[in-house]
C-alpha atoms as a PDB file:
ATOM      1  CA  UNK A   1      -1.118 -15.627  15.052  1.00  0.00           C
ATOM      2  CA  UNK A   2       1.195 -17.096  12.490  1.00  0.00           C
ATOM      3  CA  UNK A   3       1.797 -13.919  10.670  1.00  0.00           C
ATOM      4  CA  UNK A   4       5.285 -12.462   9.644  1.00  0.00           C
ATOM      5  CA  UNK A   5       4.210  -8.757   9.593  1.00  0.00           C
ATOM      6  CA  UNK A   6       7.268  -6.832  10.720  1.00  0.00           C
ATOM      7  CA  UNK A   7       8.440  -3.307  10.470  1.00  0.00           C
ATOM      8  CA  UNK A   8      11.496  -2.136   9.223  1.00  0.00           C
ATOM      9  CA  UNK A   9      12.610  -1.586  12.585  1.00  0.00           C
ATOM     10  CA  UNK A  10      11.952  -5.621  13.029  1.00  0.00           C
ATOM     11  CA  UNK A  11      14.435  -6.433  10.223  1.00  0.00           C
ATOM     12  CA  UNK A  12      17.993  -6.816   9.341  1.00  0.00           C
ATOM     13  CA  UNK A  13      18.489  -5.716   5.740  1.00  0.00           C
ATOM     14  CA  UNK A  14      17.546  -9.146   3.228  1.00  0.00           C
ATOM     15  CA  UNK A  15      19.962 -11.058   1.411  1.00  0.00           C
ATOM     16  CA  UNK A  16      20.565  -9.931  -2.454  1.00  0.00           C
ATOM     17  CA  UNK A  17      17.830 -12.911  -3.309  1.00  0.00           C
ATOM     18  CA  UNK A  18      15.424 -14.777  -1.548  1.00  0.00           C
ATOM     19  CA  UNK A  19      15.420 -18.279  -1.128  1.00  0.00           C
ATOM     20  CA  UNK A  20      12.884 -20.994  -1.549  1.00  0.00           C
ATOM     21  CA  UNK A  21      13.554 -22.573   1.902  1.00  0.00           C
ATOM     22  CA  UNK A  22      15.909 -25.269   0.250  1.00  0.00           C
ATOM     23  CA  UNK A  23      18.777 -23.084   0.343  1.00  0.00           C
ATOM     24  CA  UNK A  24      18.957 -22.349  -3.403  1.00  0.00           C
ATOM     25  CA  UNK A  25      18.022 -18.820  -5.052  1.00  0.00           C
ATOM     26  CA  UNK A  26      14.028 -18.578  -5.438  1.00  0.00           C
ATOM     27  CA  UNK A  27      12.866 -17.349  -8.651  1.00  0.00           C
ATOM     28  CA  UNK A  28      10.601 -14.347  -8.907  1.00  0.00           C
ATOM     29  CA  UNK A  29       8.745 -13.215 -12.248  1.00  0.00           C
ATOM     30  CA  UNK A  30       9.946  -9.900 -13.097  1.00  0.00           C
ATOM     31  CA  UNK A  31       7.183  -9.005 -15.253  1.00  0.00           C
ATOM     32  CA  UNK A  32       4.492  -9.982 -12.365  1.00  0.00           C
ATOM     33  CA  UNK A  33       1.789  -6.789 -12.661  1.00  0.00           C
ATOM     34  CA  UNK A  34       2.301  -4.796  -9.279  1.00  0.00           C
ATOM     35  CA  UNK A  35      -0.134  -2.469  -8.223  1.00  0.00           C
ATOM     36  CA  UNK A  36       0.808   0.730  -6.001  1.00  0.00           C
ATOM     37  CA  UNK A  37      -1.746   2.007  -4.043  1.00  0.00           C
ATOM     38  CA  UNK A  38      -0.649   5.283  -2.105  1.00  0.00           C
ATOM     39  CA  UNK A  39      -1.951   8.801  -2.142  1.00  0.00           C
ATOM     40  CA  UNK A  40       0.488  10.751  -2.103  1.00  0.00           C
ATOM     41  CA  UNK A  41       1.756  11.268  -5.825  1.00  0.00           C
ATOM     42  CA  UNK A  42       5.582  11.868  -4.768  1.00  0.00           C
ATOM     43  CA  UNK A  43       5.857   8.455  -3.084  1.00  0.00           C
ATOM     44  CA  UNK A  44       4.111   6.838  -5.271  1.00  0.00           C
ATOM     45  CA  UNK A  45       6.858   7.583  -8.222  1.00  0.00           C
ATOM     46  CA  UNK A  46       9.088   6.963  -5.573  1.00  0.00           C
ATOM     47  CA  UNK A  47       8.087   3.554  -4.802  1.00  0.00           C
ATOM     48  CA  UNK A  48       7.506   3.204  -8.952  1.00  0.00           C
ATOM     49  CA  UNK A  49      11.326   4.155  -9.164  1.00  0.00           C
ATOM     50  CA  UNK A  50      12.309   1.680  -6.847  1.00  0.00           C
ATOM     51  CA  UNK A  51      10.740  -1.369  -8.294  1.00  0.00           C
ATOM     52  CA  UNK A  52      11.665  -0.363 -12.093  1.00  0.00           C
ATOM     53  CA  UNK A  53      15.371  -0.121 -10.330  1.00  0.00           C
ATOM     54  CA  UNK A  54      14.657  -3.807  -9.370  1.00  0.00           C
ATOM     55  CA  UNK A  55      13.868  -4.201 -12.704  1.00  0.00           C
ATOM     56  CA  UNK A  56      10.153  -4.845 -12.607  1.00  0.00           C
ATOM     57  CA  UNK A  57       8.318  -2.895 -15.431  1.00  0.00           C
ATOM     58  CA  UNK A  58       4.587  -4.167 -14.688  1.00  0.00           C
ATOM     59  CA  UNK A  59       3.873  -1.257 -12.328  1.00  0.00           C
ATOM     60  CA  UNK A  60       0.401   0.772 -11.873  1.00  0.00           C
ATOM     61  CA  UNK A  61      -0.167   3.654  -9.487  1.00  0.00           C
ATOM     62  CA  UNK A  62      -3.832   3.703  -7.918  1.00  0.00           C
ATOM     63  CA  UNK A  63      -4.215   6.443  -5.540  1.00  0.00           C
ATOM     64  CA  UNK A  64      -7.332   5.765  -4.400  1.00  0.00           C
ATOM     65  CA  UNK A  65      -9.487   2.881  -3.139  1.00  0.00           C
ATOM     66  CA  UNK A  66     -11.742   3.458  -6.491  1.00  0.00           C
ATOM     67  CA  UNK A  67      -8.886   3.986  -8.561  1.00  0.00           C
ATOM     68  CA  UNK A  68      -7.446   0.761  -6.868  1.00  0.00           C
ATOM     69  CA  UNK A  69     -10.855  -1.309  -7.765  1.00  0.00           C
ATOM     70  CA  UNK A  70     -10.606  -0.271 -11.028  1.00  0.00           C
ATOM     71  CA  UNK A  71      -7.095  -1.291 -11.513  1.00  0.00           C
ATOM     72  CA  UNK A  72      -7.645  -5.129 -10.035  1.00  0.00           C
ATOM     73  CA  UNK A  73     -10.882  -5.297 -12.592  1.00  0.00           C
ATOM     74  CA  UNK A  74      -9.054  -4.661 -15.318  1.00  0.00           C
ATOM     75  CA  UNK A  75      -6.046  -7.041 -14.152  1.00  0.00           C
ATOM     76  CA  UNK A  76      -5.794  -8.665 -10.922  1.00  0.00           C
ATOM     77  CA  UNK A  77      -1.994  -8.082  -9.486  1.00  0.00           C
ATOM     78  CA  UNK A  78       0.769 -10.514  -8.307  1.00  0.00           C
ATOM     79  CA  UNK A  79       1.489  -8.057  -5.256  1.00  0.00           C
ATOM     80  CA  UNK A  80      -0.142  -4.875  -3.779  1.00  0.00           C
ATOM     81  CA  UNK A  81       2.271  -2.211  -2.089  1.00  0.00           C
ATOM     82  CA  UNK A  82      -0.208   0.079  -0.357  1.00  0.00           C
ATOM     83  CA  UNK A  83      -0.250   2.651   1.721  1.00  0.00           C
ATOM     84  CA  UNK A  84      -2.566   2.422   5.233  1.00  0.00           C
ATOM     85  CA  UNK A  85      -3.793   5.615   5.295  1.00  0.00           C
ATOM     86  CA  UNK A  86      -5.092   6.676   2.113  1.00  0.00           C
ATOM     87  CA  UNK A  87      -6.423  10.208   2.941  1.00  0.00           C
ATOM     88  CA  UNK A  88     -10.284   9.444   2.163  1.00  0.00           C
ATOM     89  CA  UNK A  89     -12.489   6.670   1.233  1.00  0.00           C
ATOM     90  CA  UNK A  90     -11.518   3.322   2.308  1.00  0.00           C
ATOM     91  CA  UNK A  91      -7.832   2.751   3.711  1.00  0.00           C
ATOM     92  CA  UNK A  92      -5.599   0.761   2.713  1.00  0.00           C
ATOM     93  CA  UNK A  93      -5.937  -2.366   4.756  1.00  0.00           C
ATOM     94  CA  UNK A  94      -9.712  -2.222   3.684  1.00  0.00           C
ATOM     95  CA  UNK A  95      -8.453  -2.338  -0.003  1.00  0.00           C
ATOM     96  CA  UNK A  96      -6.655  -5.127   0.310  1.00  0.00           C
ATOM     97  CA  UNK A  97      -9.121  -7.217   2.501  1.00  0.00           C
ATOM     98  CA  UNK A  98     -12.273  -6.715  -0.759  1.00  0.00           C
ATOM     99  CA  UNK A  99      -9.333  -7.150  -3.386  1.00  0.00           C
ATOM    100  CA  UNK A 100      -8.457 -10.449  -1.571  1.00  0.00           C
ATOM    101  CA  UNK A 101     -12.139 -11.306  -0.946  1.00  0.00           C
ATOM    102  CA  UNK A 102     -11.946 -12.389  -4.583  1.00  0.00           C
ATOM    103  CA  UNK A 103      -8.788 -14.645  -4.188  1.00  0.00           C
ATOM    104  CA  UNK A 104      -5.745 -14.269  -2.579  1.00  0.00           C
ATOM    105  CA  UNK A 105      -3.136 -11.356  -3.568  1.00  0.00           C
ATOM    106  CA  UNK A 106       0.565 -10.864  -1.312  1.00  0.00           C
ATOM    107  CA  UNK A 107       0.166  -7.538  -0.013  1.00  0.00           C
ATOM    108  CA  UNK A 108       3.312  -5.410   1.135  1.00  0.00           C
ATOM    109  CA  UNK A 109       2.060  -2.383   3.692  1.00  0.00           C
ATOM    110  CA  UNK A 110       3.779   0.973   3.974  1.00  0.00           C
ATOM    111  CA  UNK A 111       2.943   3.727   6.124  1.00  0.00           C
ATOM    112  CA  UNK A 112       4.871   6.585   8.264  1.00  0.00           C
ATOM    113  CA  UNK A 113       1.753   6.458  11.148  1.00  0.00           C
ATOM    114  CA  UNK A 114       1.065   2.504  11.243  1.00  0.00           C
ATOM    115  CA  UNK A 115      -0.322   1.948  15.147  1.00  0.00           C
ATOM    116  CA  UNK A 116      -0.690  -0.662  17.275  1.00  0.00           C
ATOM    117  CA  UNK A 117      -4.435  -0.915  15.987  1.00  0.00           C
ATOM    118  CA  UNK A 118      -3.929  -1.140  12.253  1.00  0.00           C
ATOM    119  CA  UNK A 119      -0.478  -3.746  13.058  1.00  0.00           C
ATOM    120  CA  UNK A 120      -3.345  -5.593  14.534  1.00  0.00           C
ATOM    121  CA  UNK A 121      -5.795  -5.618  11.722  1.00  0.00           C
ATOM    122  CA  UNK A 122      -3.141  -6.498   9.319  1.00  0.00           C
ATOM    123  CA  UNK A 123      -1.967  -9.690  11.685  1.00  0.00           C
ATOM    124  CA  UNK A 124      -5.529 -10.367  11.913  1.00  0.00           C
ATOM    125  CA  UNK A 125      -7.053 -10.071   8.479  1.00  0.00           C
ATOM    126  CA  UNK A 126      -3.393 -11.652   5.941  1.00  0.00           C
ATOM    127  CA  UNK A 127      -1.513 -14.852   6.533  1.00  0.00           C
ATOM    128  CA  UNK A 128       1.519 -13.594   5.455  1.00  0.00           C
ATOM    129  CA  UNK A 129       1.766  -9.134   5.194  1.00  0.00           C
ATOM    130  CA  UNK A 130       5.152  -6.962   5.991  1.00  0.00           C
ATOM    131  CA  UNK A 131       4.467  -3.544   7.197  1.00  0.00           C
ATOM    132  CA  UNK A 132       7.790  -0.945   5.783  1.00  0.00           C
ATOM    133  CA  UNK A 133       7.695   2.659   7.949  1.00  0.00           C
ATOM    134  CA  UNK A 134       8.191   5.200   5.820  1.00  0.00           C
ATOM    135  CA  UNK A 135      10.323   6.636   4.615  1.00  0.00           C
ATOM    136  CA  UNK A 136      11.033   3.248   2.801  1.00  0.00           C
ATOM    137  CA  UNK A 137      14.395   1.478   2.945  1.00  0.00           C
ATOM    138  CA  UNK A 138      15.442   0.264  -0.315  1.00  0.00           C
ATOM    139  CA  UNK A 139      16.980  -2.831   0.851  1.00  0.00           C
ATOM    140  CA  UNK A 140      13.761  -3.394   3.209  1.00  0.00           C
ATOM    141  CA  UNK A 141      12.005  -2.717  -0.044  1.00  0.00           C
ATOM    142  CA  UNK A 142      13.731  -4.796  -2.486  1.00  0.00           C
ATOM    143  CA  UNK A 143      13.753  -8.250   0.148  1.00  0.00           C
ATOM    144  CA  UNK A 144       9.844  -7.621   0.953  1.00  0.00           C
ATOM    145  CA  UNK A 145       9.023  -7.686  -2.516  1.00  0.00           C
ATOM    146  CA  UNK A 146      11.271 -10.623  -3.814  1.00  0.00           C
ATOM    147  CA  UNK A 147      10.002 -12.607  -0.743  1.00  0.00           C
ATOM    148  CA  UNK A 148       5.862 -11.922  -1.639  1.00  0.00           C
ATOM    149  CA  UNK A 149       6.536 -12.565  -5.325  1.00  0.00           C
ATOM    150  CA  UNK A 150       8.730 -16.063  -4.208  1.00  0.00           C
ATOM    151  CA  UNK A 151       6.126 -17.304  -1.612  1.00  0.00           C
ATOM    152  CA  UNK A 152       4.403 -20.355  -2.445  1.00  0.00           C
ATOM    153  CA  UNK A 153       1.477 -19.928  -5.118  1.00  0.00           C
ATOM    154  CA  UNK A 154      -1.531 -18.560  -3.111  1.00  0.00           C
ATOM    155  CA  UNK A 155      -4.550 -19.414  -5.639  1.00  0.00           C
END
């Protein structure tokens, strides 16, 4: 299907940077807006802590599908980490498919229960989606994140 989705099972641990398919260091914006969406309130600061260790500082928690809504109307992301299952409303891979209904947005999955089903939507509905098991290797982390925010543009 032409999709990279892979689990952190999938991958060897990513370089310090990523590159831009030349061979030379790819530049990522460190103050592109990423938007957490995850349930769970102890991950989520988790996850926060990580990227502001990475040195982003553009970071907003949704933990919701409403709250997540809310939070692309009032700025639209460069990157998405969300959780699959979000406990009620919508899940996660639902988010991301309306968000991106509106224009393309790199989205970066996590989830301790992802099956072969939702692996499947995700291939299916995103060009270009990792899927990180939780709990969430930094490393895993850090590479997935450098390598959405490097991809070619995508509007």
């Amino acid at each position: 299907m032409g999709s990279s989705l892979q689990s952190a099972s999938d991958r060897r641990p990513p370089a310090a940077e990523p590159l831009d398919g030349t061979g030379r260091t790819a530049r990522v914006d460190m103050q592109a807006r990423i938007l957490i969406v995850e349930d769970e309130v102890m991950i989520a600061w988790m996850i926060e802590s990580l990227l502001e260790e990475m040195g982003f500082d553009t970071i907003e928690i949704a933990a919701s599908d409403d709250d997540a809504f809310a939070a692309v109307a009032r700025e639209r992301p460069a990157l998405i980490v969300s959780d699959i299952n979000l406990g009620c409303g919508l899940d996660g891979i639902a988010v991301a498919e309306r968000i991106n209904a509106d224009g393309v947005v790199p989205v970066l999955f996590v989830s301790g229960y992802a099956d072969d089903k939702a692996r499947l939507r995700i291939e299916t509905q995103f060009a270009a989606a990792s899927l990180l098991r939780k709990p969430i290797d930094h490393s895993l982390l850090r590479g997935a994140v450098m390598a959405a925010l490097s991809g070619p543009a995508r509007h």
